[in-house]
PDB file of N, CA and C in Angstrom:
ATOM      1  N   UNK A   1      16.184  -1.177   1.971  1.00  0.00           N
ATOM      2  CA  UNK A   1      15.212  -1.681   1.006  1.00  0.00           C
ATOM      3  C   UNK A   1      14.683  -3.042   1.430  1.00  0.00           C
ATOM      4  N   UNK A   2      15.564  -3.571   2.082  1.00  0.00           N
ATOM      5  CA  UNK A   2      15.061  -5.333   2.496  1.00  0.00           C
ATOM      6  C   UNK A   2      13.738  -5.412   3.521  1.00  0.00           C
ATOM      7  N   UNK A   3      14.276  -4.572   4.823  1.00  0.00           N
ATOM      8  CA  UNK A   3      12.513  -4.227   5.328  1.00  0.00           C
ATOM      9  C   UNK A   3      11.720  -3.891   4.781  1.00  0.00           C
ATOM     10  N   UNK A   4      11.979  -2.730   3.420  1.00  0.00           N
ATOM     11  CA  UNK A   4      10.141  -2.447   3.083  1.00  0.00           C
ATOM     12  C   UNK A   4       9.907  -3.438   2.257  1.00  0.00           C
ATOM     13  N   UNK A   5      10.690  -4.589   1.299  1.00  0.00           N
ATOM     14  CA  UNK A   5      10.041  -5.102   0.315  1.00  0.00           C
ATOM     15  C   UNK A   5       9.710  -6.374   1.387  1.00  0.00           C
ATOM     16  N   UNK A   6      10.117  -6.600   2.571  1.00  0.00           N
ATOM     17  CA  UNK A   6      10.035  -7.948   3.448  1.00  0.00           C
ATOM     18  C   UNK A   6       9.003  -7.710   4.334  1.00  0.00           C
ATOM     19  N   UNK A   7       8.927  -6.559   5.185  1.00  0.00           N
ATOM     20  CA  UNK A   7       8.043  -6.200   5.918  1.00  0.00           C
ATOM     21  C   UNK A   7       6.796  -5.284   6.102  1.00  0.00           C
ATOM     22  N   UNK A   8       6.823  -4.619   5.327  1.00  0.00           N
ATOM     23  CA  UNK A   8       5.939  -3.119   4.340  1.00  0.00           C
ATOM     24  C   UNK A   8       5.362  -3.582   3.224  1.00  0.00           C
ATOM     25  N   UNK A   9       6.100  -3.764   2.052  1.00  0.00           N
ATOM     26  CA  UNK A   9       5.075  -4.154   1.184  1.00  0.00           C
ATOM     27  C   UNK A   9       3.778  -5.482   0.949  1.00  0.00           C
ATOM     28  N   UNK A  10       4.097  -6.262   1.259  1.00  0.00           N
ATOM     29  CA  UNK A  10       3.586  -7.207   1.461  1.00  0.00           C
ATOM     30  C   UNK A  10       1.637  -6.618   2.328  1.00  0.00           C
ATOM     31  N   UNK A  11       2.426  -6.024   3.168  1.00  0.00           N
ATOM     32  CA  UNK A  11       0.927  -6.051   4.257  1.00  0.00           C
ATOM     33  C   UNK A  11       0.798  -5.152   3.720  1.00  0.00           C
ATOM     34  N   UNK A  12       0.690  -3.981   2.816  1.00  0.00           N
ATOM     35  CA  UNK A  12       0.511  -2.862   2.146  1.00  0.00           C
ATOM     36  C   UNK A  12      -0.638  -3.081   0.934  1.00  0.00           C
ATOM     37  N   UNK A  13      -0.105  -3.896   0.296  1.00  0.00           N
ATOM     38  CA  UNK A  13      -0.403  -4.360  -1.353  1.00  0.00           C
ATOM     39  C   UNK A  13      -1.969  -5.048  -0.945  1.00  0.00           C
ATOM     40  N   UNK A  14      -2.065  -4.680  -2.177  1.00  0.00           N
ATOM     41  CA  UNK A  14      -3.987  -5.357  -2.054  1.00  0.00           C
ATOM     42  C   UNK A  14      -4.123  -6.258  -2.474  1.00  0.00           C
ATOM     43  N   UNK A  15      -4.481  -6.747  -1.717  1.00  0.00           N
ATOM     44  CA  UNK A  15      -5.499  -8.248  -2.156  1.00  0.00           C
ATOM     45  C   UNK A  15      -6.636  -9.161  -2.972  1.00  0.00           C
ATOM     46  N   UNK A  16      -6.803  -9.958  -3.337  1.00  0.00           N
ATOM     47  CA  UNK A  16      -7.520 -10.378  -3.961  1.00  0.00           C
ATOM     48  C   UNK A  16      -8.673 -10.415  -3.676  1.00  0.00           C
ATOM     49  N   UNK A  17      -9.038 -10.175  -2.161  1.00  0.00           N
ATOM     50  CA  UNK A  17     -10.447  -9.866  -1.079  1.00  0.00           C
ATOM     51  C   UNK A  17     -10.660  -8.369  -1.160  1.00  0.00           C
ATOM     52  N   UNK A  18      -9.351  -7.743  -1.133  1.00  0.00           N
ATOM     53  CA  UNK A  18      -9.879  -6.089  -1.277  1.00  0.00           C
ATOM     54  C   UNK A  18     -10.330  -5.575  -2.501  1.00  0.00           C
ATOM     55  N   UNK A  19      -9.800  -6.701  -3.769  1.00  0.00           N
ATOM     56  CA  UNK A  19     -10.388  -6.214  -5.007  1.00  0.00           C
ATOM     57  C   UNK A  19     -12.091  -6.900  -5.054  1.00  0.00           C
ATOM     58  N   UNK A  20     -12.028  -7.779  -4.472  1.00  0.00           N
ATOM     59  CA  UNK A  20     -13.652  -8.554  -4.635  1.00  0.00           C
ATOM     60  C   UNK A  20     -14.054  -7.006  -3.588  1.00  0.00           C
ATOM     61  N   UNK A  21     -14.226  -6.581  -2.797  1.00  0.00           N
ATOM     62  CA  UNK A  21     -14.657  -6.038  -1.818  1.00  0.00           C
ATOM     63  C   UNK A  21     -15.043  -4.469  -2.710  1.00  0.00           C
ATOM     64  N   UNK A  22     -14.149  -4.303  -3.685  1.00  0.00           N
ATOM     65  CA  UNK A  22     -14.197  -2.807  -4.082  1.00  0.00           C
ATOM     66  C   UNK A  22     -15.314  -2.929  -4.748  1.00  0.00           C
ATOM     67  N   UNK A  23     -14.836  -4.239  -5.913  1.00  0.00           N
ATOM     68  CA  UNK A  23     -15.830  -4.579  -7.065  1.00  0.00           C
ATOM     69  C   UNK A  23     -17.314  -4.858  -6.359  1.00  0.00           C
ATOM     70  N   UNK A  24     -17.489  -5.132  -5.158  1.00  0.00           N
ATOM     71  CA  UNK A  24     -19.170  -5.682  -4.845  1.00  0.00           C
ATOM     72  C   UNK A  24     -19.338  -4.333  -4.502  1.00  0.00           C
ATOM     73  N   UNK A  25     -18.820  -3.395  -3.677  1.00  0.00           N
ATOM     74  CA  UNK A  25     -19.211  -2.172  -3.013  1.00  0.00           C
ATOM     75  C   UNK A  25     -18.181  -1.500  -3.253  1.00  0.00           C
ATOM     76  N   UNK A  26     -17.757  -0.867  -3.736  1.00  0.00           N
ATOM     77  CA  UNK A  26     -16.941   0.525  -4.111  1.00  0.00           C
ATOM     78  C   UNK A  26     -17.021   1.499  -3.258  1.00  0.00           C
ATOM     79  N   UNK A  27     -18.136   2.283  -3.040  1.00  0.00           N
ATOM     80  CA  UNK A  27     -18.276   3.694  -2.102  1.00  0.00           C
ATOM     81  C   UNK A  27     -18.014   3.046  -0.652  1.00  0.00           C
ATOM     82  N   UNK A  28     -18.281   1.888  -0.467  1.00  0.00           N
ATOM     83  CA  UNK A  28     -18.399   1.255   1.104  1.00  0.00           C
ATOM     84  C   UNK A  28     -16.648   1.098   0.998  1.00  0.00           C
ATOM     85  N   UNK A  29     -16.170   0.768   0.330  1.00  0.00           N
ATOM     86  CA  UNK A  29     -14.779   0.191   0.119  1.00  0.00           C
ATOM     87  C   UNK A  29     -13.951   1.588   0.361  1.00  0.00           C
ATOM     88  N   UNK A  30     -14.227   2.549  -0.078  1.00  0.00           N
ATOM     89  CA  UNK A  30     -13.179   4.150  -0.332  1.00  0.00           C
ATOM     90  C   UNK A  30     -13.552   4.685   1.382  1.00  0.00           C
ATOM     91  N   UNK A  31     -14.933   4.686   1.419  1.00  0.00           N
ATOM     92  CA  UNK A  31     -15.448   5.371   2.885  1.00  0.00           C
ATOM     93  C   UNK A  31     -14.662   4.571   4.142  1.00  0.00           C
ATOM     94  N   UNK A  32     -14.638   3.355   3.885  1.00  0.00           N
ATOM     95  CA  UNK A  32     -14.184   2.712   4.921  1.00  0.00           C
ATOM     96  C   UNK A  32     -12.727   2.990   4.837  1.00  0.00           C
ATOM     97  N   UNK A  33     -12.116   3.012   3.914  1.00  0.00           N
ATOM     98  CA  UNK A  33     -10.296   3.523   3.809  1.00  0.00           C
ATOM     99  C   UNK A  33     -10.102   4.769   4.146  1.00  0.00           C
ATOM    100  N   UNK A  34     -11.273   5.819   3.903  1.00  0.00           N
ATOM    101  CA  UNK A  34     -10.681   7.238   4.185  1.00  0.00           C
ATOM    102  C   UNK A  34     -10.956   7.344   5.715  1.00  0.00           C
ATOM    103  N   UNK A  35     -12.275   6.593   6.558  1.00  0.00           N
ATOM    104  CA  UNK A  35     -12.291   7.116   7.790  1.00  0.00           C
ATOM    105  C   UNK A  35     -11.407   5.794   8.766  1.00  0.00           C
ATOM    106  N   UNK A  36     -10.632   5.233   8.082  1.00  0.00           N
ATOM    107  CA  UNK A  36      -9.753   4.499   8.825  1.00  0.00           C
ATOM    108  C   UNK A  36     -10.522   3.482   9.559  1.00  0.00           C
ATOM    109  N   UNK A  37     -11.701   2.433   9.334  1.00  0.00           N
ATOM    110  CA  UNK A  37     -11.945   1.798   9.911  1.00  0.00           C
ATOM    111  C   UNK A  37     -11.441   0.635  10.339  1.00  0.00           C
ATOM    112  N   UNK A  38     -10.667   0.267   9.421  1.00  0.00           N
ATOM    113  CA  UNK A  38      -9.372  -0.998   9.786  1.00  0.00           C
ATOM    114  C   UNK A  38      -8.175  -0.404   9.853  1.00  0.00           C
ATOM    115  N   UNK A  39      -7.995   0.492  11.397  1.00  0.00           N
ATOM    116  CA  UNK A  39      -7.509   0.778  12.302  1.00  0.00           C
ATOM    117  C   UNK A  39      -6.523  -0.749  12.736  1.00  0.00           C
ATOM    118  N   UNK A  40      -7.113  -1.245  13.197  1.00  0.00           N
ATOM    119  CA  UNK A  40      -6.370  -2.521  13.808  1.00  0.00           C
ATOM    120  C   UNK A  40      -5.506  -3.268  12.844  1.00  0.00           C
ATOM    121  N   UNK A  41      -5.699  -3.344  11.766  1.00  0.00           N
ATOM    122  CA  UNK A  41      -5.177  -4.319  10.610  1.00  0.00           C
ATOM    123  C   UNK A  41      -3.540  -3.783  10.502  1.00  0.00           C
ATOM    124  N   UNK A  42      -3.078  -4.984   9.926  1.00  0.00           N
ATOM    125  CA  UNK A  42      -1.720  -4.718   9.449  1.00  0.00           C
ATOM    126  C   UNK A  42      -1.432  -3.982   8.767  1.00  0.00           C
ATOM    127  N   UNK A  43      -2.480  -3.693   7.610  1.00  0.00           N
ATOM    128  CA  UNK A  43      -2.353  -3.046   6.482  1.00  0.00           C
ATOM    129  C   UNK A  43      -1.786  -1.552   7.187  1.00  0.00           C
ATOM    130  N   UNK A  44      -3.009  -0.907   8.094  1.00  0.00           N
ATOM    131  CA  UNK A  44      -2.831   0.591   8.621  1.00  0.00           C
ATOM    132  C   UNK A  44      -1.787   0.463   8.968  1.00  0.00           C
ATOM    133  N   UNK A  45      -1.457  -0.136  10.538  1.00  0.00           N
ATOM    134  CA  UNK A  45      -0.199  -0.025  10.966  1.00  0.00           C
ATOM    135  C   UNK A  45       0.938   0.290  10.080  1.00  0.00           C
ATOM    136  N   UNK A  46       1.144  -1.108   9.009  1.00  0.00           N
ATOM    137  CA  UNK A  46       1.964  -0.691   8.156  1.00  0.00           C
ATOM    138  C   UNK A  46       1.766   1.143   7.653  1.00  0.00           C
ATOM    139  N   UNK A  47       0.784   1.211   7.034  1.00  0.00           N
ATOM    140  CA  UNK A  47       0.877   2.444   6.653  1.00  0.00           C
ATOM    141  C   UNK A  47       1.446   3.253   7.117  1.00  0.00           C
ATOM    142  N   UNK A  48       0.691   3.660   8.461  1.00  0.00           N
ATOM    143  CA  UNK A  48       1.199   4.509   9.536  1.00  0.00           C
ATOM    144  C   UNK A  48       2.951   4.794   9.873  1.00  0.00           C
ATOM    145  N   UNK A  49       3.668   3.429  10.083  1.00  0.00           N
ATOM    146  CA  UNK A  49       4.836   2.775  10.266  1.00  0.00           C
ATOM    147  C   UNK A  49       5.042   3.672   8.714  1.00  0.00           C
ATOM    148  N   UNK A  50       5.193   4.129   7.531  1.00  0.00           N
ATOM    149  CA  UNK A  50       5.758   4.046   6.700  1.00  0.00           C
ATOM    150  C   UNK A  50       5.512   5.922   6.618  1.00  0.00           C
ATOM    151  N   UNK A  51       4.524   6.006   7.077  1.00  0.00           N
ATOM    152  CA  UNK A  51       4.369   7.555   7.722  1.00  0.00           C
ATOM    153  C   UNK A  51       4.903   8.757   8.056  1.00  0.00           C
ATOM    154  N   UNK A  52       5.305   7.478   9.405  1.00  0.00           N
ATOM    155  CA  UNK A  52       6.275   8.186  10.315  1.00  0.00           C
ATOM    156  C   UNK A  52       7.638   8.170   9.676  1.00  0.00           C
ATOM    157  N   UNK A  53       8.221   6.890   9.206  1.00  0.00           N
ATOM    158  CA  UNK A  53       9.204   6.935   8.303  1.00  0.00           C
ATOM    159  C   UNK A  53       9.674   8.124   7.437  1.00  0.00           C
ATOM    160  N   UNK A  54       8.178   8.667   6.615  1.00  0.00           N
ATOM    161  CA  UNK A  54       8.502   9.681   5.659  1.00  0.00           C
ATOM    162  C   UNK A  54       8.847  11.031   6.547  1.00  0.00           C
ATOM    163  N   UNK A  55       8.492  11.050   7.474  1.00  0.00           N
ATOM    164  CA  UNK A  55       8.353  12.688   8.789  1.00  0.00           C
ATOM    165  C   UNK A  55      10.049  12.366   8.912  1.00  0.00           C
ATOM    166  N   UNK A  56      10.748  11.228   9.297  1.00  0.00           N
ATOM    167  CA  UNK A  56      12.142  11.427   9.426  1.00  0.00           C
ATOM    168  C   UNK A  56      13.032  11.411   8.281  1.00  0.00           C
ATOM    169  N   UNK A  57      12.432  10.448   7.503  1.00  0.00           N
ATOM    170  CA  UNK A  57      13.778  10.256   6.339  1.00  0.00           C
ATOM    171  C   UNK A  57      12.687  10.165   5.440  1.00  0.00           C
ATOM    172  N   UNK A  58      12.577  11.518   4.807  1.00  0.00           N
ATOM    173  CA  UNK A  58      11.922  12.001   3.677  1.00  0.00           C
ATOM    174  C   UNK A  58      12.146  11.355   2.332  1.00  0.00           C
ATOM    175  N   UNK A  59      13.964  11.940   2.139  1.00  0.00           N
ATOM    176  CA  UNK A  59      14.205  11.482   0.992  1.00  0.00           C
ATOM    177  C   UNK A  59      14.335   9.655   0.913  1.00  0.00           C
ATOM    178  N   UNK A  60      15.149   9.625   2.009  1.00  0.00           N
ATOM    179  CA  UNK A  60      15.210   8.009   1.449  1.00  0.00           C
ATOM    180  C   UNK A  60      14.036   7.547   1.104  1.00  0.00           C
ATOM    181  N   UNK A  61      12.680   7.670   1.891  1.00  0.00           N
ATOM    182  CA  UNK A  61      11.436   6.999   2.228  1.00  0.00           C
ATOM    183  C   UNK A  61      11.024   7.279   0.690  1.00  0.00           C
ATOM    184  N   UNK A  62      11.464   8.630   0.142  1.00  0.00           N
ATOM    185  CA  UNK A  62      10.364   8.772  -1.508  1.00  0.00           C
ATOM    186  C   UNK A  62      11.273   8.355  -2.589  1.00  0.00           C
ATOM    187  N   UNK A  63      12.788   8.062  -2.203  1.00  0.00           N
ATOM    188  CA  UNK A  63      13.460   7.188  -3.399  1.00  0.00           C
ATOM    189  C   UNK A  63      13.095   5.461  -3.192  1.00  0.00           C
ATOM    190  N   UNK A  64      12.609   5.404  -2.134  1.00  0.00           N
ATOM    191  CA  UNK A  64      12.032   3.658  -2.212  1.00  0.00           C
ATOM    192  C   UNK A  64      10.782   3.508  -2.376  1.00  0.00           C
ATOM    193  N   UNK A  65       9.943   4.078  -2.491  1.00  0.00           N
ATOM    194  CA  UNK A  65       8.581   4.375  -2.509  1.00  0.00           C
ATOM    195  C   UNK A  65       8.378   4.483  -4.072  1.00  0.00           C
ATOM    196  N   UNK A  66       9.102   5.336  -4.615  1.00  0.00           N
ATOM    197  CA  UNK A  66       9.452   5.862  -6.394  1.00  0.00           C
ATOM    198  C   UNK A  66       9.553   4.320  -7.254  1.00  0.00           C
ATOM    199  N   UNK A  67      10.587   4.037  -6.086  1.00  0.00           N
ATOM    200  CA  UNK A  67      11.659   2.823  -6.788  1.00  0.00           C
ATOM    201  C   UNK A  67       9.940   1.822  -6.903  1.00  0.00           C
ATOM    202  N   UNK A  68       9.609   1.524  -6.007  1.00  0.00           N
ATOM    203  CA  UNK A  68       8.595   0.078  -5.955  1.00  0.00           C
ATOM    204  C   UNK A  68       7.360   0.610  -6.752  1.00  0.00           C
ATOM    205  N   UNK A  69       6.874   1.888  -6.969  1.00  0.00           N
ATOM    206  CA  UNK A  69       5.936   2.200  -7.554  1.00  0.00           C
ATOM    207  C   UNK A  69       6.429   2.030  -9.339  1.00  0.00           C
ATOM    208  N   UNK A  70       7.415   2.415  -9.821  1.00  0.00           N
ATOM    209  CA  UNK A  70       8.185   1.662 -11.170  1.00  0.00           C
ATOM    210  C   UNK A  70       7.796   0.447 -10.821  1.00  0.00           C
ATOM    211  N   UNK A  71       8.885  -0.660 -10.007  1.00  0.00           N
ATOM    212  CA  UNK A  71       8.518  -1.933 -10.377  1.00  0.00           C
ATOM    213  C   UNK A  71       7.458  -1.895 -10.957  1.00  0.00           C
ATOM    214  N   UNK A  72       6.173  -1.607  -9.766  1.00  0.00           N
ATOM    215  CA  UNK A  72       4.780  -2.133 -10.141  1.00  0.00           C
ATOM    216  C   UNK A  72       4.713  -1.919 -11.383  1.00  0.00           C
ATOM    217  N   UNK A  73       4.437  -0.306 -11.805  1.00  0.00           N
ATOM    218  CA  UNK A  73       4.027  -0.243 -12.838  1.00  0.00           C
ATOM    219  C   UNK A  73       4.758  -0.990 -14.185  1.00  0.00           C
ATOM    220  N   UNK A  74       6.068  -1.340 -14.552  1.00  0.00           N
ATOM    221  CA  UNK A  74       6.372  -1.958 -15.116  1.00  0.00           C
ATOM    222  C   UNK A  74       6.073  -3.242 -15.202  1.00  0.00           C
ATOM    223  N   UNK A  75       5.814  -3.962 -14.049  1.00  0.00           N
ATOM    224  CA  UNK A  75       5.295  -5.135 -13.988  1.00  0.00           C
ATOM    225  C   UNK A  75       3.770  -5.166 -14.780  1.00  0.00           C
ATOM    226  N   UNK A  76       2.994  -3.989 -14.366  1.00  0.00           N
ATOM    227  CA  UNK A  76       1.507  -3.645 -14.938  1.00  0.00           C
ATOM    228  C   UNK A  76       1.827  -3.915 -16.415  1.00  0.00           C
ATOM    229  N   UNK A  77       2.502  -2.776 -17.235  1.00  0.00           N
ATOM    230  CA  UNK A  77       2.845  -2.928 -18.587  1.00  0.00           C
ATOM    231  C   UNK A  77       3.238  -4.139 -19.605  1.00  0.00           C
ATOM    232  N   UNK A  78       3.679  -5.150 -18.514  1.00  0.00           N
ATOM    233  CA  UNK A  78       3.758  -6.158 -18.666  1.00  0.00           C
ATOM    234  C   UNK A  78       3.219  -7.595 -19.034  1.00  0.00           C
ATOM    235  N   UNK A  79       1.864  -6.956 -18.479  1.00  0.00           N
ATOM    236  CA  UNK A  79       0.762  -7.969 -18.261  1.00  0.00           C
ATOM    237  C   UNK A  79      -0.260  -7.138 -18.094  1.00  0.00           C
ATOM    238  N   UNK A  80      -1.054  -6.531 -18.624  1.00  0.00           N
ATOM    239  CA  UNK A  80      -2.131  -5.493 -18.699  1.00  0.00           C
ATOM    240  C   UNK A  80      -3.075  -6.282 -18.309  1.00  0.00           C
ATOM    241  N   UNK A  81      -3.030  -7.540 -18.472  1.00  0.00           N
ATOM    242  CA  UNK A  81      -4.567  -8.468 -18.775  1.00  0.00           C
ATOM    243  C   UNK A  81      -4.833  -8.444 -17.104  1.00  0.00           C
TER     244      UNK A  81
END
């Protein structure tokens, strides 16, 4: 759990530039995520890296994945504003 919340989530999680970015252009924002144009970025890599993870260790990868998607959302419920 210490690598993904130290090294994975972090470059994963969106930003305060990716939310300005959605909010000015939206369709430019989804098109550019589905055909992978930030290829190079940490963000993908990470992704990718978390990927391959799931192809070997399925279960562990979707009980930590489960686990941080709670946090969030509890954290959400928390603070809706």
């Amino acid at each position: 759990m210490a690598v993904y919340s130290v090294l994975i989530e972090p470059n994963i999680s969106i930003t305060q530039e990716d939310i300005d970015e959605f909010q000015d252009e939206p369709q430019t924002f989804i098109k550019n995520d589905l055909e992978e144009s930030d290829s190079e970025t940490r963000r993908r890599q990470c992704m990718k890296f978390v990927q391959q993870l799931s192809k070997k260790f399925p279960s562990e990868m979707l009980a930590l994945v489960a686990q941080q998607i709670n946090t969030l959302l509890a954290l959400y419920c928390q603070n809706r504003a």
